[in-house]
PDB file of N, CA and C in Angstrom:
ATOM      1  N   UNK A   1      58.881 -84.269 -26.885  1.00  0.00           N
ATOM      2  CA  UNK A   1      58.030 -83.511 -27.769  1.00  0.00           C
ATOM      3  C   UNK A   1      58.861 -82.870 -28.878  1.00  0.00           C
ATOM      4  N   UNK A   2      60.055 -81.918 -28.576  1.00  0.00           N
ATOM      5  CA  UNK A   2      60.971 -81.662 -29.798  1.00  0.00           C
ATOM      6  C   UNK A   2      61.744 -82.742 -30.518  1.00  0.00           C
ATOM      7  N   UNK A   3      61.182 -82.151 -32.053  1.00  0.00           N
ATOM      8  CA  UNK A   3      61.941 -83.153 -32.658  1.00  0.00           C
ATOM      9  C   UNK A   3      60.937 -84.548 -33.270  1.00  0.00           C
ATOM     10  N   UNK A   4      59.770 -84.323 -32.483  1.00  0.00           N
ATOM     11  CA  UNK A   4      58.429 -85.322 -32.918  1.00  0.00           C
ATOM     12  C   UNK A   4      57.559 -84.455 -33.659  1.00  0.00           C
ATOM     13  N   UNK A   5      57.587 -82.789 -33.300  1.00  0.00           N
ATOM     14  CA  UNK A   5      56.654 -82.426 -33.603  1.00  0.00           C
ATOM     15  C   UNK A   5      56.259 -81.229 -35.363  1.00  0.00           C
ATOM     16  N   UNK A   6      55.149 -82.049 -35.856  1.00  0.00           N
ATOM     17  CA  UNK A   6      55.307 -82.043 -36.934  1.00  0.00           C
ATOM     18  C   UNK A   6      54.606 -80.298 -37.766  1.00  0.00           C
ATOM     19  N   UNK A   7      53.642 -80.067 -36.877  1.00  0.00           N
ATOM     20  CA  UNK A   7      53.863 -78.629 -37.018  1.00  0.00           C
ATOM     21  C   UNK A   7      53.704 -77.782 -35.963  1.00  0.00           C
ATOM     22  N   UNK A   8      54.634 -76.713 -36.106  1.00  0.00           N
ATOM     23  CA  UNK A   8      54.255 -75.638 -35.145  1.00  0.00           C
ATOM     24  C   UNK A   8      52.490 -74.862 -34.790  1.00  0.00           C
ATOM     25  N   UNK A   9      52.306 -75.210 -33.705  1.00  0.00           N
ATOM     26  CA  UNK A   9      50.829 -73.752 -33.938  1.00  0.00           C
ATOM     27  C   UNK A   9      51.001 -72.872 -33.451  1.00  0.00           C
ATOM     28  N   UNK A  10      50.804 -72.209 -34.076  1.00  0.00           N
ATOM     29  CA  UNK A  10      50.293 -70.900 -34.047  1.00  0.00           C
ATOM     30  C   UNK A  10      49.465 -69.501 -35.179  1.00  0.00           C
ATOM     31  N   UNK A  11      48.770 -68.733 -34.377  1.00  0.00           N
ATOM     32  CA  UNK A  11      47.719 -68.363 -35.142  1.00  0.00           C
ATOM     33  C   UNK A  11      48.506 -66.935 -35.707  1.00  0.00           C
ATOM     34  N   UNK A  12      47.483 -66.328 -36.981  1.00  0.00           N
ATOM     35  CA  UNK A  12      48.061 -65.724 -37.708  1.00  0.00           C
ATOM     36  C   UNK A  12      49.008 -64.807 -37.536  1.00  0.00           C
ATOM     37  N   UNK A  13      48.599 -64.107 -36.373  1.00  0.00           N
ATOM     38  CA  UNK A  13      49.299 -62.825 -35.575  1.00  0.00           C
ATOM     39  C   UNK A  13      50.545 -63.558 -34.745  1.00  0.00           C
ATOM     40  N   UNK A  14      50.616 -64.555 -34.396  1.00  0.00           N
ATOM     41  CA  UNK A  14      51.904 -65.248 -33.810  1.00  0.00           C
ATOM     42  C   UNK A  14      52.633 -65.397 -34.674  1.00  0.00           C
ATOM     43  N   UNK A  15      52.230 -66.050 -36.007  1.00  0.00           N
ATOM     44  CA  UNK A  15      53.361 -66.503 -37.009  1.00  0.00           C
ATOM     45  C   UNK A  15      53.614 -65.120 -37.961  1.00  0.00           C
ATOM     46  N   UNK A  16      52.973 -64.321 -37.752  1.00  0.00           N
ATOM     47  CA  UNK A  16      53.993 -62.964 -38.821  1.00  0.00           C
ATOM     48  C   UNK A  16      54.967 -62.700 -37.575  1.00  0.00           C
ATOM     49  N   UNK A  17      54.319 -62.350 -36.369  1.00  0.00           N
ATOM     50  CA  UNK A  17      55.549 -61.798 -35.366  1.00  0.00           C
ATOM     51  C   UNK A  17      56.712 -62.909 -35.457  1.00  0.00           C
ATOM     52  N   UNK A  18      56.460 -64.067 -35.183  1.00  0.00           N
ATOM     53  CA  UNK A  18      57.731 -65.174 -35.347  1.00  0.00           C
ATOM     54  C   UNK A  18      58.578 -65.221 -36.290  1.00  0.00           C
ATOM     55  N   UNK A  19      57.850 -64.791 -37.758  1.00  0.00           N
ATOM     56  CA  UNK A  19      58.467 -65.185 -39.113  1.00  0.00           C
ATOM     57  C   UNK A  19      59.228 -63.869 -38.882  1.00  0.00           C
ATOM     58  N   UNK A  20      58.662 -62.207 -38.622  1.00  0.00           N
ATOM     59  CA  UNK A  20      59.773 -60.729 -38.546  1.00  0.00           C
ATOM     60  C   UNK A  20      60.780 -61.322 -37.924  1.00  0.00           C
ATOM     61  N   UNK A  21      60.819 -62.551 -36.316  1.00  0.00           N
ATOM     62  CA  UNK A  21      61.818 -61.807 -35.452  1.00  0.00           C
ATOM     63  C   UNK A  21      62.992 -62.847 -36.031  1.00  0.00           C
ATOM     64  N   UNK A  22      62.455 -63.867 -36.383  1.00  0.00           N
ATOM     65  CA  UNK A  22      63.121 -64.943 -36.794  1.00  0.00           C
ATOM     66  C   UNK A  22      64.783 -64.457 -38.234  1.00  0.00           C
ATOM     67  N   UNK A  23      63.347 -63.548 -38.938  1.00  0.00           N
ATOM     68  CA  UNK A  23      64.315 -62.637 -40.227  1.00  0.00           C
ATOM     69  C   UNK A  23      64.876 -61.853 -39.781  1.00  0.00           C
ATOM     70  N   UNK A  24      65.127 -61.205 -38.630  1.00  0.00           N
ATOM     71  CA  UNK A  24      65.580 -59.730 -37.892  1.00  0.00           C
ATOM     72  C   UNK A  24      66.696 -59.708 -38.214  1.00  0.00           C
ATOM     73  N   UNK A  25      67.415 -60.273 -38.770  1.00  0.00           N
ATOM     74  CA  UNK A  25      69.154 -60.283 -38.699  1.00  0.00           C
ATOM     75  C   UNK A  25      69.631 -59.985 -40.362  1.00  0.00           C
ATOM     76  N   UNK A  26      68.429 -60.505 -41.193  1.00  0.00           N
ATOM     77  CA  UNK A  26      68.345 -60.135 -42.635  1.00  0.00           C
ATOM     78  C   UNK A  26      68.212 -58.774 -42.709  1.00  0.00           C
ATOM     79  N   UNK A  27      67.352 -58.208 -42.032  1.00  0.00           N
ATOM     80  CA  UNK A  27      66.441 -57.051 -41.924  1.00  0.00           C
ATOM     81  C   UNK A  27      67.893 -55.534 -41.100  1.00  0.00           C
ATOM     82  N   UNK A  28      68.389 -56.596 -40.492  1.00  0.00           N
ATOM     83  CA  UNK A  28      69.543 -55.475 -39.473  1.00  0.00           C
ATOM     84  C   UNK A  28      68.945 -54.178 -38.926  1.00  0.00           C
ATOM     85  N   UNK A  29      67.758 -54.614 -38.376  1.00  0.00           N
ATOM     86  CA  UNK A  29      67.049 -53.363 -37.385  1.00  0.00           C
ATOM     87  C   UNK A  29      66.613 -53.481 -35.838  1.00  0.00           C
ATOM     88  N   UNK A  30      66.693 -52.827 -35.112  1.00  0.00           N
ATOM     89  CA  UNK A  30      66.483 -53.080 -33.727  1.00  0.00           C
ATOM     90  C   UNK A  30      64.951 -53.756 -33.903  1.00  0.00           C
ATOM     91  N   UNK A  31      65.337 -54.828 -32.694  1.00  0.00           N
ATOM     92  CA  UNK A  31      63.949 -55.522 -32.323  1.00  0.00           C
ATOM     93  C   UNK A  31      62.731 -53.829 -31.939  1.00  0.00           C
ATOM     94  N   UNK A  32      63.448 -53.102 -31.389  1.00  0.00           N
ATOM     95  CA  UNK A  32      62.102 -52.198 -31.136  1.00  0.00           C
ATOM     96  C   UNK A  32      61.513 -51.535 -32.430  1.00  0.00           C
ATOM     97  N   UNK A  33      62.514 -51.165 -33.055  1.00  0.00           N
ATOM     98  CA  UNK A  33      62.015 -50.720 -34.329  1.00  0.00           C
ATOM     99  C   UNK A  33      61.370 -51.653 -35.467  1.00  0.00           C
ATOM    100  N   UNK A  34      61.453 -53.032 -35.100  1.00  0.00           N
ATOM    101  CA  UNK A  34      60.542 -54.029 -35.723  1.00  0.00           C
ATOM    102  C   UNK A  34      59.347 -54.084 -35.066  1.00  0.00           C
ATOM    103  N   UNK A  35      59.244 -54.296 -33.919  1.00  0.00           N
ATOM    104  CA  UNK A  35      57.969 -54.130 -33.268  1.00  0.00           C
ATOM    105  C   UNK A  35      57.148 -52.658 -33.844  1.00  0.00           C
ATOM    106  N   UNK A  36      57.807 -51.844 -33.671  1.00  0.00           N
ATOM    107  CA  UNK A  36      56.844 -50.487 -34.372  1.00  0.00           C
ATOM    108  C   UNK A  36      56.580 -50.767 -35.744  1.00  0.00           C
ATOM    109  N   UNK A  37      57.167 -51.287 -36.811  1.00  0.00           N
ATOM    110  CA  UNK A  37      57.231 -51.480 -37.883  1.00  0.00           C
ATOM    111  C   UNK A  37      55.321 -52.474 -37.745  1.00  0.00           C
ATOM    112  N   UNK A  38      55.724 -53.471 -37.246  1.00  0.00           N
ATOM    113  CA  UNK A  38      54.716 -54.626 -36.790  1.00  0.00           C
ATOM    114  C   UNK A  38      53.861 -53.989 -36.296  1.00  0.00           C
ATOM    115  N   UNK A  39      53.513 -52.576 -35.385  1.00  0.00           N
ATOM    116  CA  UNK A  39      52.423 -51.690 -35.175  1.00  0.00           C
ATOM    117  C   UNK A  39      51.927 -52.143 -33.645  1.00  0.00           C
ATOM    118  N   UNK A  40      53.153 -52.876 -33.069  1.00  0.00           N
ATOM    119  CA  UNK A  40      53.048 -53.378 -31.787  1.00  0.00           C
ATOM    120  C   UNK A  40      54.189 -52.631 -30.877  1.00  0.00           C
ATOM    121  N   UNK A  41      54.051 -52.678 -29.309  1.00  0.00           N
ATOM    122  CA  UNK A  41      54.486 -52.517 -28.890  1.00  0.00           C
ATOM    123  C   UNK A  41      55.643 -53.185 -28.455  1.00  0.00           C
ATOM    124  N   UNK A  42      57.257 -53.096 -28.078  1.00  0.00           N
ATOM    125  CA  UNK A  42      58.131 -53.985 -27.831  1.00  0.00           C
ATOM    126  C   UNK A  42      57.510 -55.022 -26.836  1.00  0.00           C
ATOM    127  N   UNK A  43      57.535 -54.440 -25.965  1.00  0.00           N
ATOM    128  CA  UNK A  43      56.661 -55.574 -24.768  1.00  0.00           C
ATOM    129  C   UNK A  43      55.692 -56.712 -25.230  1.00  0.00           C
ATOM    130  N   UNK A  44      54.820 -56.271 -25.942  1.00  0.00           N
ATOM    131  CA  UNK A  44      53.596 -57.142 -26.628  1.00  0.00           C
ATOM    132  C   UNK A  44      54.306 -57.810 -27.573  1.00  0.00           C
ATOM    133  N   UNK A  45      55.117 -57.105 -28.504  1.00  0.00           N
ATOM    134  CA  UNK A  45      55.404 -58.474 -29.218  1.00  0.00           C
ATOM    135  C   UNK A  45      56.428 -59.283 -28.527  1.00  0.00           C
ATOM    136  N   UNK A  46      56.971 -59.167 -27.837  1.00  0.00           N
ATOM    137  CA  UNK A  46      58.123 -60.377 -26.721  1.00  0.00           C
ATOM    138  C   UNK A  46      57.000 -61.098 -26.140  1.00  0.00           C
ATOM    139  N   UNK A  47      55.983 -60.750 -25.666  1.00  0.00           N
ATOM    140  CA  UNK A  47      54.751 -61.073 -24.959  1.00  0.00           C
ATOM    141  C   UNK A  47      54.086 -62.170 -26.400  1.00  0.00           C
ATOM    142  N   UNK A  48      54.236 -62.256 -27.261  1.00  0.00           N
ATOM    143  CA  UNK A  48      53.410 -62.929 -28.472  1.00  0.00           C
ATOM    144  C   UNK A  48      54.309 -64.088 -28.972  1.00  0.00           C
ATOM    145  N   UNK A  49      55.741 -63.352 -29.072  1.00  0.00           N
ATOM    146  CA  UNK A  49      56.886 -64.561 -28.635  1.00  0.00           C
ATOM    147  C   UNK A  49      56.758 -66.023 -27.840  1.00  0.00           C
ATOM    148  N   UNK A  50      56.523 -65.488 -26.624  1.00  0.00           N
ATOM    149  CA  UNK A  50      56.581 -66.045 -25.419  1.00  0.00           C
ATOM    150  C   UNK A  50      55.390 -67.118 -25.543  1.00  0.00           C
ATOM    151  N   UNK A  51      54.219 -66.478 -26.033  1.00  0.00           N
ATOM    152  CA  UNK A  51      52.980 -67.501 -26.028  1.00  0.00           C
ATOM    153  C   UNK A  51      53.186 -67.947 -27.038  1.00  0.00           C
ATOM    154  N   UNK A  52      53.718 -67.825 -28.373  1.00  0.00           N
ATOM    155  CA  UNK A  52      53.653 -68.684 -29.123  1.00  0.00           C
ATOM    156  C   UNK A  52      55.073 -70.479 -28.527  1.00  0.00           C
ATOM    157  N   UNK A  53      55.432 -69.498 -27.999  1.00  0.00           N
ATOM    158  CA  UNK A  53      56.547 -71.095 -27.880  1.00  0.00           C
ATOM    159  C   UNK A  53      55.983 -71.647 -26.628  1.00  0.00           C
ATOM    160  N   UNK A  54      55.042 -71.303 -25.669  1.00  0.00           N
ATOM    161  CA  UNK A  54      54.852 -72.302 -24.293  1.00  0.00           C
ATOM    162  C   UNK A  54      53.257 -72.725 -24.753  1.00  0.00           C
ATOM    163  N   UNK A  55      53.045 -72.283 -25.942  1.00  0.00           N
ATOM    164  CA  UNK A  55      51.705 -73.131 -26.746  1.00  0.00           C
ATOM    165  C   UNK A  55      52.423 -74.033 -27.455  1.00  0.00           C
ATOM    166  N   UNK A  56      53.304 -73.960 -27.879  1.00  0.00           N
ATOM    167  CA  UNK A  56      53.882 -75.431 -28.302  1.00  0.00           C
ATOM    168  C   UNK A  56      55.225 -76.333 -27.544  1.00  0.00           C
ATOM    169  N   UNK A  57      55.034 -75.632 -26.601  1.00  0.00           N
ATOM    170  CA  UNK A  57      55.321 -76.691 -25.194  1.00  0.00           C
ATOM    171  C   UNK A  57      57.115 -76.344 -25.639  1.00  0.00           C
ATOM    172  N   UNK A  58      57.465 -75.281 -25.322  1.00  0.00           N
ATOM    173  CA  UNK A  58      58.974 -74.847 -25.515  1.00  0.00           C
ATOM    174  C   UNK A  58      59.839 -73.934 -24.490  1.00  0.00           C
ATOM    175  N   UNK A  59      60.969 -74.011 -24.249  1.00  0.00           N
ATOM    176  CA  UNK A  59      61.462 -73.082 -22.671  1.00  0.00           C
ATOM    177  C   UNK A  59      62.676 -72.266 -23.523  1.00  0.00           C
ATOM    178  N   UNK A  60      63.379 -72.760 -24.410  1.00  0.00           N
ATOM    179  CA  UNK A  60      64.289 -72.422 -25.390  1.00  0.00           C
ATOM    180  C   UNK A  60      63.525 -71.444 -26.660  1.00  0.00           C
ATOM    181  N   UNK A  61      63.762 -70.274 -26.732  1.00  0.00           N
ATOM    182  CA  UNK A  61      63.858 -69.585 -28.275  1.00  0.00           C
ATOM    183  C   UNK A  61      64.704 -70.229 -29.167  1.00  0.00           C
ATOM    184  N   UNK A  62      65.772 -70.524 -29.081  1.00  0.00           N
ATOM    185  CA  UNK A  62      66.396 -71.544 -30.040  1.00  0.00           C
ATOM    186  C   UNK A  62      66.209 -72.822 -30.194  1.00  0.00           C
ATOM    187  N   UNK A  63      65.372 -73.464 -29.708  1.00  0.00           N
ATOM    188  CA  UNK A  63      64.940 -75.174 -29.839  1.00  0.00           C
ATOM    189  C   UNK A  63      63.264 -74.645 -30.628  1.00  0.00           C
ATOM    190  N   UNK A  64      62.964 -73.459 -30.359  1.00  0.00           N
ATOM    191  CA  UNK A  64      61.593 -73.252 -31.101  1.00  0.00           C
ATOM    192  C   UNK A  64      61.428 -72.540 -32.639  1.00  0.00           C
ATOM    193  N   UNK A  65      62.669 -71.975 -32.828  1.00  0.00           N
ATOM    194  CA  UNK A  65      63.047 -71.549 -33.781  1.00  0.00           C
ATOM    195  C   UNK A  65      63.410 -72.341 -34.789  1.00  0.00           C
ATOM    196  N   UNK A  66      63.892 -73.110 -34.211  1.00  0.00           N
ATOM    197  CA  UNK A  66      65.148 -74.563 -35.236  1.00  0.00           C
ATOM    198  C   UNK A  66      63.516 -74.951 -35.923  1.00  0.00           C
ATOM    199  N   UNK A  67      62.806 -75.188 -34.603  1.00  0.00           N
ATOM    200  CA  UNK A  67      61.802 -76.240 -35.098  1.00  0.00           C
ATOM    201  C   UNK A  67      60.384 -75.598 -36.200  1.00  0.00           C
ATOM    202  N   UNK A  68      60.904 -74.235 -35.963  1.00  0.00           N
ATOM    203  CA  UNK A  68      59.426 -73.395 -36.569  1.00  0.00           C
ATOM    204  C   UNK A  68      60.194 -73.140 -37.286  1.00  0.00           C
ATOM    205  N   UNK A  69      61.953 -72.907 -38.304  1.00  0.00           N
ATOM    206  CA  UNK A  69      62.048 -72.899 -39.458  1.00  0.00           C
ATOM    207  C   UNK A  69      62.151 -74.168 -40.029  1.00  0.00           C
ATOM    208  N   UNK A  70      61.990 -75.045 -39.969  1.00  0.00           N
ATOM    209  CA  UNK A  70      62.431 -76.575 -40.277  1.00  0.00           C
ATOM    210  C   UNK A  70      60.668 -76.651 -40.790  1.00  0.00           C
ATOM    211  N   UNK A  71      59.612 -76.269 -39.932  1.00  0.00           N
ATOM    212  CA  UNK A  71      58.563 -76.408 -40.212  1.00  0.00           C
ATOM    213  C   UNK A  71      58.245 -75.442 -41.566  1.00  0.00           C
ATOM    214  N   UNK A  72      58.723 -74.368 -41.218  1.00  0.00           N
ATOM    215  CA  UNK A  72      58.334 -73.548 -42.808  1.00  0.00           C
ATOM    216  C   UNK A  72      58.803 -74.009 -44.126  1.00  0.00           C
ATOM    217  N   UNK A  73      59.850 -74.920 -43.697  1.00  0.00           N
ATOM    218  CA  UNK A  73      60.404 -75.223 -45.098  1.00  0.00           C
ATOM    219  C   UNK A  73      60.062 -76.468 -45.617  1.00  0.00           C
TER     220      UNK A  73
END
């Protein structure tokens, strides 16, 4: 499936949380303080994480990442 697949899904509220955590390193702020920023709780958004990559059939944050920035671009 990685590596075939031509776009990522996920729905609106998955892909802003994906696109913050993905930038987090641009941004240089604690994941918790992004989550508050995002108006979510740390838990919930790791929790929004999580479903967005085992909805597109993924066990790796870094094999889902590669593939959901490769897709944005």
């Amino acid at each position: 499936m990685h590596g075939y697949l031509l776009a990522v899904e996920l729905s609106p509220r998955q892909r802003e949380v994906v696109e913050s955590i993905a930038t987090i390193g641009k941004q240089d702020i604690p994941m918790k303080e992004l989550a508050s920023r995002l108006g979510l709780s740390y838990r919930v958004m790791m929790r929004y994480k999580e479903e967005a990559m085992q909805r597109n059939g993924y066990t790796s944050w870094d094999g889902f990442l590669a593939d959901f920035v490769k897709d944005e671009l």
